[in-house]
Protein backbone atom coordinates (compact mmCIF):
# COMPACT_ATOMS: atom_id res chain seq x y z
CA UNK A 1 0.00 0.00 0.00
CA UNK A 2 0.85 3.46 -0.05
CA UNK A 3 4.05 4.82 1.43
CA UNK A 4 3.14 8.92 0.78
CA UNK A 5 6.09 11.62 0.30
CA UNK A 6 7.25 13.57 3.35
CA UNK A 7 5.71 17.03 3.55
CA UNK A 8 7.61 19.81 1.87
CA UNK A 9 6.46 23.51 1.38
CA UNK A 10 6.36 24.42 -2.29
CA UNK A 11 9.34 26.48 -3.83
CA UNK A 12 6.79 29.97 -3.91
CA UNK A 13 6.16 29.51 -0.41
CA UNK A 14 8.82 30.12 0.72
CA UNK A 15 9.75 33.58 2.10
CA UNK A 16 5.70 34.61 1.70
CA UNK A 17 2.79 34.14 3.73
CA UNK A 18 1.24 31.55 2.61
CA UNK A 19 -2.46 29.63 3.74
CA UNK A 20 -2.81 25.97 4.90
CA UNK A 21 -5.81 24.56 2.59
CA UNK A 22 -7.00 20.69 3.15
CA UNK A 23 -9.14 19.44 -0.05
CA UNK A 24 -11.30 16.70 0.48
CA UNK A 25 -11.81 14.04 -3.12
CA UNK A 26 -12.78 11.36 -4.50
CA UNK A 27 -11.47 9.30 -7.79
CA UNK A 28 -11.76 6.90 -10.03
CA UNK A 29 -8.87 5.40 -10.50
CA UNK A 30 -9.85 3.12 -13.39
CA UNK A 31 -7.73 5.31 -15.71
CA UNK A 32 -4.97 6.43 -13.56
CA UNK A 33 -1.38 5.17 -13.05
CA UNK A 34 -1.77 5.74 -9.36
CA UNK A 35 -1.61 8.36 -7.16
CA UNK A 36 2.09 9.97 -7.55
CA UNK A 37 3.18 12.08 -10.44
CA UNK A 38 5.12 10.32 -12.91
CA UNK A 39 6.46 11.66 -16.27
CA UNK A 40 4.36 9.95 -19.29
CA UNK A 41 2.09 8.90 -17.15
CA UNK A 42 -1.97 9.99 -16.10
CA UNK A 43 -1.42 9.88 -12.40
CA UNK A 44 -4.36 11.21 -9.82
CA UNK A 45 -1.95 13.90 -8.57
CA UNK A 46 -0.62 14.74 -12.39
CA UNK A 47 -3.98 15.83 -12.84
CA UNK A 48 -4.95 17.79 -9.49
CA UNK A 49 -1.68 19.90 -9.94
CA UNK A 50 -2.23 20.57 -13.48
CA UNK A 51 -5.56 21.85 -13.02
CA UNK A 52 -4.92 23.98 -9.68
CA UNK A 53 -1.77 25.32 -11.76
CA UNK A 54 -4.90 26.09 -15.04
CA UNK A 55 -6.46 28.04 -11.78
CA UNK A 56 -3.46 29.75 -9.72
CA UNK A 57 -0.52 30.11 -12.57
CA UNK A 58 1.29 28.80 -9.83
CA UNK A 59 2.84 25.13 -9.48
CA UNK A 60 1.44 23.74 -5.77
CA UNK A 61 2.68 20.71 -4.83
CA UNK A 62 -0.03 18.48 -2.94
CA UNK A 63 1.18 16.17 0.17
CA UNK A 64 -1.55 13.33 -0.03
CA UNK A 65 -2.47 11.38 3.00
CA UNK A 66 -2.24 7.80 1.38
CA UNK A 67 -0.85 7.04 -1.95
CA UNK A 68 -3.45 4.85 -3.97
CA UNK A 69 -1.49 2.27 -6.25
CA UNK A 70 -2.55 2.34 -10.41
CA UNK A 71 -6.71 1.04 -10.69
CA UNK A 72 -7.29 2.16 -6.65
CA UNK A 73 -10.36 4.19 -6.15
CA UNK A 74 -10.55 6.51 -3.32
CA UNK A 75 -14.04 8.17 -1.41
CA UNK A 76 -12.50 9.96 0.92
CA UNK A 77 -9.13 10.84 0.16
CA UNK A 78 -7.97 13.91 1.53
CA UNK A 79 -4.25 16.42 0.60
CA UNK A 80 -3.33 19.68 2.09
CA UNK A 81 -1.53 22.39 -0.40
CA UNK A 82 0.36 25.65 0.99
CA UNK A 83 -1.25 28.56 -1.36
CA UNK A 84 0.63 32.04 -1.61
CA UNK A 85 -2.28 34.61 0.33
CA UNK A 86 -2.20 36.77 -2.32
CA UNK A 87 -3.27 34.10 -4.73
CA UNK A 88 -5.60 32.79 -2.30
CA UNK A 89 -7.49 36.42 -1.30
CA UNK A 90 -7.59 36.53 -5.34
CA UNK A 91 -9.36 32.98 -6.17
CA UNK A 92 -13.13 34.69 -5.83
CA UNK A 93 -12.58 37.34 -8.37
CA UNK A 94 -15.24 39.81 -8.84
CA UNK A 95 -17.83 37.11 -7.62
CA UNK A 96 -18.71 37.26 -3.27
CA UNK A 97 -17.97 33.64 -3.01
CA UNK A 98 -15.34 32.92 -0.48
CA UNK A 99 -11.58 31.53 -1.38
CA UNK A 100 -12.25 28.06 -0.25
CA UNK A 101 -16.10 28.10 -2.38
CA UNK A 102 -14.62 29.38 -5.49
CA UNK A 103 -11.20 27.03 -5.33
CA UNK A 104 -13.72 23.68 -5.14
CA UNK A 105 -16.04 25.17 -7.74
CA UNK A 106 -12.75 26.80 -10.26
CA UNK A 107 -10.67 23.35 -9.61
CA UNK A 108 -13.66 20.94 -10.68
CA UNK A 109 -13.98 23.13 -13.71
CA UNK A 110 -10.87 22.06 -15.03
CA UNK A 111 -10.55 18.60 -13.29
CA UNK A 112 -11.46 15.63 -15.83
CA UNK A 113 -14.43 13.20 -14.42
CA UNK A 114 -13.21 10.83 -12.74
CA UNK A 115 -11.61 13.06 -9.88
CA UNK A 116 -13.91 15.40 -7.55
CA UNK A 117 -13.05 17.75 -5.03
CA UNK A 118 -15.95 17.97 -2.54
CA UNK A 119 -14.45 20.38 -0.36
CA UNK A 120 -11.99 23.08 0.37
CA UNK A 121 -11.18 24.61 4.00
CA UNK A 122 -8.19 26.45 5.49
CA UNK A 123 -6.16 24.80 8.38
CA UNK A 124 -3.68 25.04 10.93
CA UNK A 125 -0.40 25.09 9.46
CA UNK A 126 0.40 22.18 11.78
CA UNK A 127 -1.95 19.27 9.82
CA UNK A 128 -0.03 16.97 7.54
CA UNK A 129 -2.66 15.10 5.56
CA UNK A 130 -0.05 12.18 5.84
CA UNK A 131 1.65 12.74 9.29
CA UNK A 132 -1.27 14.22 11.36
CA UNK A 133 -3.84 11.39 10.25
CA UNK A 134 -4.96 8.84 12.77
CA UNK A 135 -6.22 5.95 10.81
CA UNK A 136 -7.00 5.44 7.70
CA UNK A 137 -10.31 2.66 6.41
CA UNK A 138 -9.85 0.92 2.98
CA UNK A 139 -12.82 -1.37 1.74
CA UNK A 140 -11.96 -4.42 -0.69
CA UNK A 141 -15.35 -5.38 -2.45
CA UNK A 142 -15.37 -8.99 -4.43
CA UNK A 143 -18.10 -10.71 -6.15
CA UNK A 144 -17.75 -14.34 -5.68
CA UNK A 145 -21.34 -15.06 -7.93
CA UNK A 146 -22.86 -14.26 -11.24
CA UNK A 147 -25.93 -13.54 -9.92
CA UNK A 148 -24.13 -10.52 -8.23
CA UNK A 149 -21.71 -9.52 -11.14
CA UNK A 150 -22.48 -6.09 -12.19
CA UNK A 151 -20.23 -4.71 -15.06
CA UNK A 152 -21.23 -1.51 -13.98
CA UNK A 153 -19.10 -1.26 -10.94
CA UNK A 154 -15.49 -0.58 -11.46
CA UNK A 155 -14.87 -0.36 -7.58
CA UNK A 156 -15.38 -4.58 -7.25
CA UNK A 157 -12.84 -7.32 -8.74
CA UNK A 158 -14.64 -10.23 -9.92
CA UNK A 159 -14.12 -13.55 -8.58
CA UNK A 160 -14.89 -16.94 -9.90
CA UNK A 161 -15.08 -19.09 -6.70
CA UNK A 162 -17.46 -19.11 -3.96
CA UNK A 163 -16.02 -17.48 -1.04
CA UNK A 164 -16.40 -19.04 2.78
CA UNK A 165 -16.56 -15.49 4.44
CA UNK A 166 -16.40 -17.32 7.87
CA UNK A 167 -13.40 -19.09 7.63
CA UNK A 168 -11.51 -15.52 6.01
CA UNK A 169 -13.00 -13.68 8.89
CA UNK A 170 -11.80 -15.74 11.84
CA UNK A 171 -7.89 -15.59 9.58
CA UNK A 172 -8.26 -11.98 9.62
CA UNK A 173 -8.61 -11.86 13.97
CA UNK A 174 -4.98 -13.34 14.07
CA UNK A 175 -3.24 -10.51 11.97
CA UNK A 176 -4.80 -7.70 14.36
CA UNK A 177 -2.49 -5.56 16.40
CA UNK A 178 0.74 -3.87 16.25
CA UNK A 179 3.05 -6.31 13.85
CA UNK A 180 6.01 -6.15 11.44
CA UNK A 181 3.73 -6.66 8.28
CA UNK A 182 7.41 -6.56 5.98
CA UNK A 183 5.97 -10.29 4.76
CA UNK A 184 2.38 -8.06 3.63
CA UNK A 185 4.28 -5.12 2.12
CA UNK A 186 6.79 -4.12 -0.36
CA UNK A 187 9.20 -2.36 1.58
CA UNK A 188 10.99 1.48 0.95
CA UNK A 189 14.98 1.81 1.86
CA UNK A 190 14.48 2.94 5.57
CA UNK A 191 11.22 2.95 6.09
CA UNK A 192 9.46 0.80 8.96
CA UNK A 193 6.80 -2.02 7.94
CA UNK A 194 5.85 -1.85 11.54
CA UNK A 195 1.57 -0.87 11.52
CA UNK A 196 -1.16 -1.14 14.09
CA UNK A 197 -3.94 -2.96 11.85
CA UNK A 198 -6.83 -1.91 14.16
CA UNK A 199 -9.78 -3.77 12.11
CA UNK A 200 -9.38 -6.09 9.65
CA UNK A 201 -13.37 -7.50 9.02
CA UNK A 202 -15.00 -9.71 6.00
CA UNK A 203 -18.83 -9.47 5.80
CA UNK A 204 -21.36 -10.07 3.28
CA UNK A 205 -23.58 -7.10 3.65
CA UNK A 206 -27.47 -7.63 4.05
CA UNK A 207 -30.04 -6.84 1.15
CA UNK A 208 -30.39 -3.66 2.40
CA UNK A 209 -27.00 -2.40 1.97
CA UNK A 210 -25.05 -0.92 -1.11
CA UNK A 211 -22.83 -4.12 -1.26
CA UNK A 212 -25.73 -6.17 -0.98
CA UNK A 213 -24.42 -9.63 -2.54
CA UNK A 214 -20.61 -8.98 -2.82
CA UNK A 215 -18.29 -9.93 -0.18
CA UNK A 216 -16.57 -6.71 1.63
CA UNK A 217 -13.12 -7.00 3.39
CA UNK A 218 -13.00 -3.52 5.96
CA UNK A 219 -9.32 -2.58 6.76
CA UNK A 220 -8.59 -0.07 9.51
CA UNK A 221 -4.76 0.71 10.36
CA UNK A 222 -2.92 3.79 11.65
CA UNK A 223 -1.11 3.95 8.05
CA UNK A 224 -0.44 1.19 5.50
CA UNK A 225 3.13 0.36 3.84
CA UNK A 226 3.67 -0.20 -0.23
CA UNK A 227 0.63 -3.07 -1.28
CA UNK A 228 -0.23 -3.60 2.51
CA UNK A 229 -3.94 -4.25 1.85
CA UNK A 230 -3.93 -5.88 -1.20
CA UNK A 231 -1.52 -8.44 0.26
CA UNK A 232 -3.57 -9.05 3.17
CA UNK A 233 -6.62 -9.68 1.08
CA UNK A 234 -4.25 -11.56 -1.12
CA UNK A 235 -3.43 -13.79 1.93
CA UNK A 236 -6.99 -14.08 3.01
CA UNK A 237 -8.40 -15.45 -0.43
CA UNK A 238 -6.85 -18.64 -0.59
CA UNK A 239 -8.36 -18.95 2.90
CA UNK A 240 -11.61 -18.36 1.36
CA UNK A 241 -11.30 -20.93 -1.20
CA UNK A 242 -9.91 -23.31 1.29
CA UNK A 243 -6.58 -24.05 -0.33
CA UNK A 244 -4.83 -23.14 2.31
CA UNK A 245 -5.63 -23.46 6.05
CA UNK A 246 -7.17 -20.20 8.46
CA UNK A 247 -3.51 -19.51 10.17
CA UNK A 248 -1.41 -19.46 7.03
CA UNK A 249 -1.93 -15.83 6.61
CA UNK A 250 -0.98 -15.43 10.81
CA UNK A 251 2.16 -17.53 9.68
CA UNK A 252 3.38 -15.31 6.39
CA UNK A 253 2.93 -12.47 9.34
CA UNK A 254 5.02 -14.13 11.04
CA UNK A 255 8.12 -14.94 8.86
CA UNK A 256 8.85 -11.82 8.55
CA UNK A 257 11.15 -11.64 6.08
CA UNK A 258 12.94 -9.75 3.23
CA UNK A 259 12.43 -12.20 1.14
CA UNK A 260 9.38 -13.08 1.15
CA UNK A 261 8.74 -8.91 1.03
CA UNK A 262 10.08 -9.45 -2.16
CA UNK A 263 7.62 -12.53 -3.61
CA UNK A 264 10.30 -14.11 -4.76
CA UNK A 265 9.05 -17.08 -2.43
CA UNK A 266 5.63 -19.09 -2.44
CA UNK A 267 5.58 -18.01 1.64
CA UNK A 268 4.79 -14.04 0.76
CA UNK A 269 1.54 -12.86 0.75
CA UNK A 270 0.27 -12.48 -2.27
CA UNK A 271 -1.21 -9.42 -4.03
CA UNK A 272 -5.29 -9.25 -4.86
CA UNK A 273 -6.10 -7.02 -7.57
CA UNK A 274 -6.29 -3.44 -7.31
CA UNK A 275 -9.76 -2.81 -8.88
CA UNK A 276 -11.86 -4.02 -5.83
CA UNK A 277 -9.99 -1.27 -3.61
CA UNK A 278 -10.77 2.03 -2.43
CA UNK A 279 -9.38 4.21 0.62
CA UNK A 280 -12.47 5.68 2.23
CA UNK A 281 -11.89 7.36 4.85
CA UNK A 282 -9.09 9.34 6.61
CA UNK A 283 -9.33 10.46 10.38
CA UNK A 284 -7.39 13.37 12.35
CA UNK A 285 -6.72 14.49 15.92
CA UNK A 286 -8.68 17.64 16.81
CA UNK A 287 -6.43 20.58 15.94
CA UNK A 288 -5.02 21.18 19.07
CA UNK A 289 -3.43 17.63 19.15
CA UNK A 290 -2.35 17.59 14.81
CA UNK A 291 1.49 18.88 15.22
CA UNK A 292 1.80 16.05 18.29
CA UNK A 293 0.20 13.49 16.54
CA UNK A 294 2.34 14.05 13.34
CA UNK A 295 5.54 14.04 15.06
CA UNK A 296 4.49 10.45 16.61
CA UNK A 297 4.21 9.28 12.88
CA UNK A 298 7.08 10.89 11.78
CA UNK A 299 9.02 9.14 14.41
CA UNK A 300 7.17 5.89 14.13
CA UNK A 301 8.14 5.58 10.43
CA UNK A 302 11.70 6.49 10.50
């Protein structure tokens, strides 16, 4: 799963007063090559900077709080951006909409359709949209039957054998807690794979539900490393199918090794796809408690 850049101020920040904005979005990521910018390529980020550079004639860079992989959705993604004041008292024009009102309705103007900014407010200059966040919630959405396959839905990976929910659902109690999840992640020179996976649930949702049908694998963690919840859903599916027994995946936890990281060996977890996934929600700290909280993460992750 994502590993996000550290927070930097942009190059015209620096030696101006600039404001702390926090944008709230969803995507699509059906069409993207991910979240991070990447030359030649239609990234999620690419496309919000390009379009807030259309608005400001001014290059912001955005510090995400979780970077999606290529084909992740996201609900409830959220970045923060450090905007020059003058160029933020100047987004409204001539109209009497405020800054943050006219930035959500100027940046969707220009934004293609499968990214939407919902909202736009000013904040501390202490919140990190990566460091400051709490938790973040991913959902993984399968269908496991065609009487529940709808090509309409981009955000669920088909799957061709019947799922016992059950059996992944009692696997998924034995990975809670604060691990080493380096066997669940693909690991960045000197960062830690150490997380606090805080939920980890698989459901079939009742009739009355959105998911109604599909099976639904809830992830909650304080952050996620490089392909962390793909590779526990990965680990989980074989479960499901009943190749493998309900503590393998508690076992690949616990190797814990750099090669397996790597999946160069049959004991790694492996990767699910990343259509069925989307990051839904992100939680922070009230603001008296976001510079404290971020330098816990900071210091967590080094």
């Amino acid at each position: 799963m994502p590993s996000p850049a550290a927070s930097t101020p942009p190059p015209s920040a620096v030696g101006e007063s600039t404001v702390r904005l926090r944008a709230d979005l969803s995507y699509d990521g059906t069409a993207f090559h991910g979240w991070a910018a990447q030359p030649g390529q239609r990234t999620v980020q690419g496309a919000l900077e390009d379009a807030l550079e259309r608005i400001t004639r001014t290059r912001l860079p955005l510090v995400v709080a979780g970077r999606t992989d290529a084909g992740v959705h996201a609900r409830g993604q959220v970045v923060h951006l450090d905007m020059p004041a003058k160029v933020h008292a100047a987004l409204p024009g001539r109209s009497d909409r405020t800054p943050a009102h006219a930035l959500v309705t100027r940046w969707n103007a220009v934004l293609p359709e499968d990214v939407v900014v919902h909202s736009v407010q000013e904040v501390p200059a202490a919140f990190d949209a990566r460091f400051s966040a709490r938790w973040r919630r991913y959902r993984y959405r399968l269908s496991d039957g065609q009487h529940v396959h709808d090509p309409l839905r981009r955000d669920v990976t088909r799957h061709r054998r019947h799922l016992d929910v059950e059996a992944m659902h009692r696997a998924a109690q034995m990975l809670l807690g604060e691990h080493d999840f380096l066997s669940f992640c693909r690991p960045r020179e000197g960062a830690s794979t150490i997380r606090d996976l805080l939920a980890l649930q698989v459901q079939r949702p009742g009739p009355d539900r959105a998911d109604a049908g599909l099976v639904v694998v809830t992830v909650v963690a304080d952050a996620f490393c490089h392909h962390m919840v793909r590779s526990l859903v990965g680990a989980l599916l074989p479960v499901g199918e009943g190749r493998v027994s309900e503590d393998w995946p508690a076992r690949v936890l616990a190797a814990r090794t750099r090669e397996a990281a790597t999946r160069d060996r049959p004991g790694a977890a492996p990767l699910a796809p990343p259509t069925g996934l989307t990051l839904e929600h992100v939680d922070y700290p009230p603001d008296a408690e976001l510079g404290s909280q971020a330098e816990r993460a900071r210091v967590r992750r080094s």
